[in-house]
Protein backbone atom coordinates (compact mmCIF):
# COMPACT_ATOMS: atom_id res chain seq x y z
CA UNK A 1 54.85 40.49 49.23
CA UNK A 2 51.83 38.63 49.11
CA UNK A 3 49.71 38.71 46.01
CA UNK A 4 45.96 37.32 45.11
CA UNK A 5 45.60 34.42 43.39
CA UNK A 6 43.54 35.12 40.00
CA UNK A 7 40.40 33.11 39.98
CA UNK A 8 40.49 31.12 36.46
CA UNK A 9 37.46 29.46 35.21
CA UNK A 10 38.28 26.25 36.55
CA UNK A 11 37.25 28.03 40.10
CA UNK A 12 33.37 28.77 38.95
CA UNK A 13 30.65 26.51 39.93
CA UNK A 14 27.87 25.40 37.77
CA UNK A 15 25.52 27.20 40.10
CA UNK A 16 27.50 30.69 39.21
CA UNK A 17 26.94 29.53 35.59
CA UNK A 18 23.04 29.51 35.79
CA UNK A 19 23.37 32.12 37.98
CA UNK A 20 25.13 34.46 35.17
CA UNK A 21 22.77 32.88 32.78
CA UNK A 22 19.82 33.99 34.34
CA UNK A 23 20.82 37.61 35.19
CA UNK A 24 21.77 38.10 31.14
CA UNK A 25 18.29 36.27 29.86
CA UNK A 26 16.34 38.58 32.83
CA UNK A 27 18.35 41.59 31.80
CA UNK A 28 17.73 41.02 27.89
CA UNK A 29 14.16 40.64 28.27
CA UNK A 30 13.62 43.70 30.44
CA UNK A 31 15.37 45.51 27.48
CA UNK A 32 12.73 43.94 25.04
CA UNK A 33 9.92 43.78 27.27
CA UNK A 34 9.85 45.69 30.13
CA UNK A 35 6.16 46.98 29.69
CA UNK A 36 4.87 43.55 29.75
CA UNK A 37 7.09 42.25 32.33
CA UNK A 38 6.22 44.82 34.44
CA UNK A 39 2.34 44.63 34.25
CA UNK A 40 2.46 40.67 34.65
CA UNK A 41 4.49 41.34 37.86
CA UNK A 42 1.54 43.79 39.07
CA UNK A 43 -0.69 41.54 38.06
CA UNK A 44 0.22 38.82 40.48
CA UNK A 45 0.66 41.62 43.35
CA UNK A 46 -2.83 42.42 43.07
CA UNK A 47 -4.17 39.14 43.16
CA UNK A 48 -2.10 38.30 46.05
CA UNK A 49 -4.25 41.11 47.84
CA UNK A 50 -7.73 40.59 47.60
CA UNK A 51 -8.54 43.85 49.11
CA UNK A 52 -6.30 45.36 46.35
CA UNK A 53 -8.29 43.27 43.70
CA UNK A 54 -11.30 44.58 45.02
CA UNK A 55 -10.27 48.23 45.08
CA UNK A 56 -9.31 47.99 41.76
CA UNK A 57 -11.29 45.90 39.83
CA UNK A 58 -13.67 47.45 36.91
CA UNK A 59 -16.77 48.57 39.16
CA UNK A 60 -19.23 50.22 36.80
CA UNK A 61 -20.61 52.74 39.45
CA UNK A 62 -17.06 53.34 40.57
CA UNK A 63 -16.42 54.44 37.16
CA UNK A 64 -18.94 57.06 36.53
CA UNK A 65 -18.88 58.31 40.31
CA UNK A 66 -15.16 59.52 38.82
CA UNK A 67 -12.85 56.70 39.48
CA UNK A 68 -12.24 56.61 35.63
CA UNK A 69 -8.40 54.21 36.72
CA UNK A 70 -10.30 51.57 36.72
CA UNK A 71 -11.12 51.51 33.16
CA UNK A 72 -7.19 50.31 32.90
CA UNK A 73 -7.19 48.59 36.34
CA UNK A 74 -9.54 46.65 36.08
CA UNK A 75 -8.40 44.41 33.30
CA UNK A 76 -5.28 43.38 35.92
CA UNK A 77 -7.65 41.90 38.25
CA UNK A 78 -9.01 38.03 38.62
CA UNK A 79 -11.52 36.19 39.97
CA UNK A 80 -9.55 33.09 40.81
CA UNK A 81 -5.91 31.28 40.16
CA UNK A 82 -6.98 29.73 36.71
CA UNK A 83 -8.53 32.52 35.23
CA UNK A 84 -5.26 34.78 36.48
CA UNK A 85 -2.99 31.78 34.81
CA UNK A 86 -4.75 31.54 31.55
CA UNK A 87 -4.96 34.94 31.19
CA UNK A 88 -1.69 35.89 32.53
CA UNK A 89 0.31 33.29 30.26
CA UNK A 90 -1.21 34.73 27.02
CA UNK A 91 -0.67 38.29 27.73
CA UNK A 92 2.93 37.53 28.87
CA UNK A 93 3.41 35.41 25.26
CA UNK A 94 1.51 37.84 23.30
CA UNK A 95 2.63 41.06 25.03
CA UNK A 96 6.64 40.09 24.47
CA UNK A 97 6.13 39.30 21.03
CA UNK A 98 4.06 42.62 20.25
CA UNK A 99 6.26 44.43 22.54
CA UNK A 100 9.70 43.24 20.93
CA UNK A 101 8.45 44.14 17.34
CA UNK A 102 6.15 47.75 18.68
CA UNK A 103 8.51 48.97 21.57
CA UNK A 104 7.93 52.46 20.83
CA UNK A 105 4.21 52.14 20.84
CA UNK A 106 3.16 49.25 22.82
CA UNK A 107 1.92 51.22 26.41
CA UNK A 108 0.23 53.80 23.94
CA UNK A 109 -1.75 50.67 21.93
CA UNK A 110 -2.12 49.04 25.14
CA UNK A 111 -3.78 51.69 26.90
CA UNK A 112 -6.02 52.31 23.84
CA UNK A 113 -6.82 48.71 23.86
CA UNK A 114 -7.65 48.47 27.63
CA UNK A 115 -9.92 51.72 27.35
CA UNK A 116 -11.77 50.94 24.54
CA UNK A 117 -12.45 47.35 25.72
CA UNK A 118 -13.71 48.57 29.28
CA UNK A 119 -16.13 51.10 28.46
CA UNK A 120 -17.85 48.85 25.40
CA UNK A 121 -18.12 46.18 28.42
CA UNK A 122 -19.77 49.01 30.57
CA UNK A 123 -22.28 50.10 27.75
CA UNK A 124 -23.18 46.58 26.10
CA UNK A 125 -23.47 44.57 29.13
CA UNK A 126 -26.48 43.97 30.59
CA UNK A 127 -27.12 43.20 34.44
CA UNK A 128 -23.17 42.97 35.19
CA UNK A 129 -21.97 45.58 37.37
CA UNK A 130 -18.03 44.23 37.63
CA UNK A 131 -15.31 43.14 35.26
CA UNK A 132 -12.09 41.00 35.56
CA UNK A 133 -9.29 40.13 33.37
CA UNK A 134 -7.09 40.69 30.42
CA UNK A 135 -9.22 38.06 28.33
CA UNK A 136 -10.31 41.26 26.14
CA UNK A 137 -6.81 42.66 25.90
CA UNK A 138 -5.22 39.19 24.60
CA UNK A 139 -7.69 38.72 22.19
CA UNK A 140 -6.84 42.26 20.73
CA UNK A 141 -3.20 41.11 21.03
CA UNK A 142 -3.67 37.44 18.54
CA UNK A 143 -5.76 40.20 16.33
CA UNK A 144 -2.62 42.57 16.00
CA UNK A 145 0.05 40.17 15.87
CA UNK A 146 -2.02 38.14 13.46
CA UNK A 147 -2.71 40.69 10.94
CA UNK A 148 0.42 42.27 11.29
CA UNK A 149 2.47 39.16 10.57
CA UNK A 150 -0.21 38.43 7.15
CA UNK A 151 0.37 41.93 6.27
CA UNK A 152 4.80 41.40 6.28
CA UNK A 153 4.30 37.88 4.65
CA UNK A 154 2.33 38.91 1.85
CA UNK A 155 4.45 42.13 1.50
CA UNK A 156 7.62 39.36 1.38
CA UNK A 157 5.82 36.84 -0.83
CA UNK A 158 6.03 34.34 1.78
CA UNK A 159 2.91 32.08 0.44
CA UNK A 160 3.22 29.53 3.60
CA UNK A 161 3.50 31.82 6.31
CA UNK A 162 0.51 34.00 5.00
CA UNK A 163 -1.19 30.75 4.88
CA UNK A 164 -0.12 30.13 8.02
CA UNK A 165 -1.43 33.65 10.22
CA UNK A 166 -4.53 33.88 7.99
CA UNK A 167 -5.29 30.31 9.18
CA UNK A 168 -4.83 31.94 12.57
CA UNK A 169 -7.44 34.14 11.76
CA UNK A 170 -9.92 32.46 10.42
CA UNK A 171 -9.54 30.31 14.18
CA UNK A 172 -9.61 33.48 16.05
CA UNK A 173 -12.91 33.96 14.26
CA UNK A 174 -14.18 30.92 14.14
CA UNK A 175 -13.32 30.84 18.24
CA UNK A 176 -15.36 34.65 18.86
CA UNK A 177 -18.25 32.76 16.57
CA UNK A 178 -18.53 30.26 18.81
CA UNK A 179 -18.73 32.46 21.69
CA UNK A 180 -21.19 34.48 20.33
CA UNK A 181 -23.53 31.44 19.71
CA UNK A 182 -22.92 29.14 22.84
CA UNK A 183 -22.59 32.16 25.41
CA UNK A 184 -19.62 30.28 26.42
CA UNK A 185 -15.57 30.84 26.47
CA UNK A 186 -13.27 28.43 24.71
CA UNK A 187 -10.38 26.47 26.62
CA UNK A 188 -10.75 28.09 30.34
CA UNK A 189 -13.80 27.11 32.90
CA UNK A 190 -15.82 30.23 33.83
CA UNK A 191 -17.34 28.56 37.27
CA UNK A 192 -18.07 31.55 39.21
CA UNK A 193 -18.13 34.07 36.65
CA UNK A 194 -19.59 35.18 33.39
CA UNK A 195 -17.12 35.60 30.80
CA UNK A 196 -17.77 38.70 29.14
CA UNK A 197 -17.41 38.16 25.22
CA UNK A 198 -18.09 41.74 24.34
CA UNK A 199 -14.89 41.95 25.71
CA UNK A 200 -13.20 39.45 23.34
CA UNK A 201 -14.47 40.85 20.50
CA UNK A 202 -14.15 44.87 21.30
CA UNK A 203 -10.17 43.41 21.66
CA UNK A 204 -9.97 41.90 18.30
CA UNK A 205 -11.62 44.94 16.74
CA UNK A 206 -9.14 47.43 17.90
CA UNK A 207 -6.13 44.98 17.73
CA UNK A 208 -7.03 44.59 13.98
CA UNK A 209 -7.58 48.16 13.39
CA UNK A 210 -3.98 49.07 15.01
CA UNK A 211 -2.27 46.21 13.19
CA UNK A 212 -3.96 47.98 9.79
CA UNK A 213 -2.57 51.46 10.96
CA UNK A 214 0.91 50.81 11.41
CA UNK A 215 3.88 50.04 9.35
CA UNK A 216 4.40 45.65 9.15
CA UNK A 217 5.75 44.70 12.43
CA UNK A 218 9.37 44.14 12.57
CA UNK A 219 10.61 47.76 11.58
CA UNK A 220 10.29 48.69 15.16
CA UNK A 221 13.61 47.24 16.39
């Protein structure tokens, strides 16, 4: 009778380690974070296809001729590799962290965010006709994670963390001021486009205003 020879642990490679590694931290953060890891994927699919960036980028005639996706579509779109980086590496930090502590209403606040965001771009902006980017939507992202992390320190007492996140947001003001007055973006190079700071601060409006609306983050496990 011939019998199988159980595999003991001696018999795994370190690659299979990794391996099994990766698979539990991929399958953990689709659990937490599947929303954001699923637009960042999209994301980098469009850009990949510049006739699919171009189909669905935020075209302001588009819009009101009834193509009314793009207010959402648009804001996954990218002019070039460094303004898809910068912009894709804050929404993925940003979007896990809200995500993991607002899992039941991140695509709802997301999609508010997004809408709201478009259409003041499409009524404040003068002489642009196109818009790129989830510069707007990160912006509302610092807001909400900001004042939702003030609001649960000073709810715990915790004196140096609400130090801490209202320092935060004193920068992320003192960072829209600054793009209000120089007509410039902080940290990211804007050859070849305009950045569109309406957009920044329509983001930090309504990421405040749903940060003030719901319960402190952290009682959304």
């Amino acid at each position: 009778m011939i019998t199988a020879e159980p595999v003991g642990p001696s018999h795994y490679t370190k690659t299979d380690s990794w391996l099994q590694q990766l698979q539990r931290w991929a399958s953990e953060a689709w659990n937490h974070n599947a929303c954001t890891m699923m637009i960042a994927v999209v994301t980098v699919v469009i850009f990949a296809i510049p006739t699919l960036t171009a189909s669905l980028q935020l075209d302001f005639n588009s819009v009101t001729g009834g193509q009314w996706w793009r207010l959402l579509s648009g804001h996954l779109t990218h002019y070039d590799g460094q303004h898809l980086f910068w912009d894709l590496l804050m929404f993925v930090v940003l979007g896990a962290i809200c995500e993991r502590q607002n899992r039941k209403w991140f695509g709802v606040f997301l999609v508010i965010m997004a809408t709201v965001v478009s259409l003041t771009v499409m009524f404040t902006s003068a002489g642009i006709s196109e818009y790129r980017g989830l510069s707007g939507i990160d912006t509302g992202l610092f807001a909400w994670l900001t004042i939702g992390q003030l609001r649960t320190s000073l709810a715990g007492r915790d004196r140096y963390f609400a130090a801490f996140w209202a320092m935060s947001g004193f920068l992320l003001m003192g960072k829209l001021g600054f793009e209000m007055i120089t007509g410039d973006v902080l940290f990211v190079q804007t050859d070849g486009f305009k950045p569109m700071l309406e957009s920044h601060l329509a983001g930090a409006v309504v990421g405040a205003l749903i940060a003030l609306a719901t319960p402190a983050l952290g009682n959304d496990a």
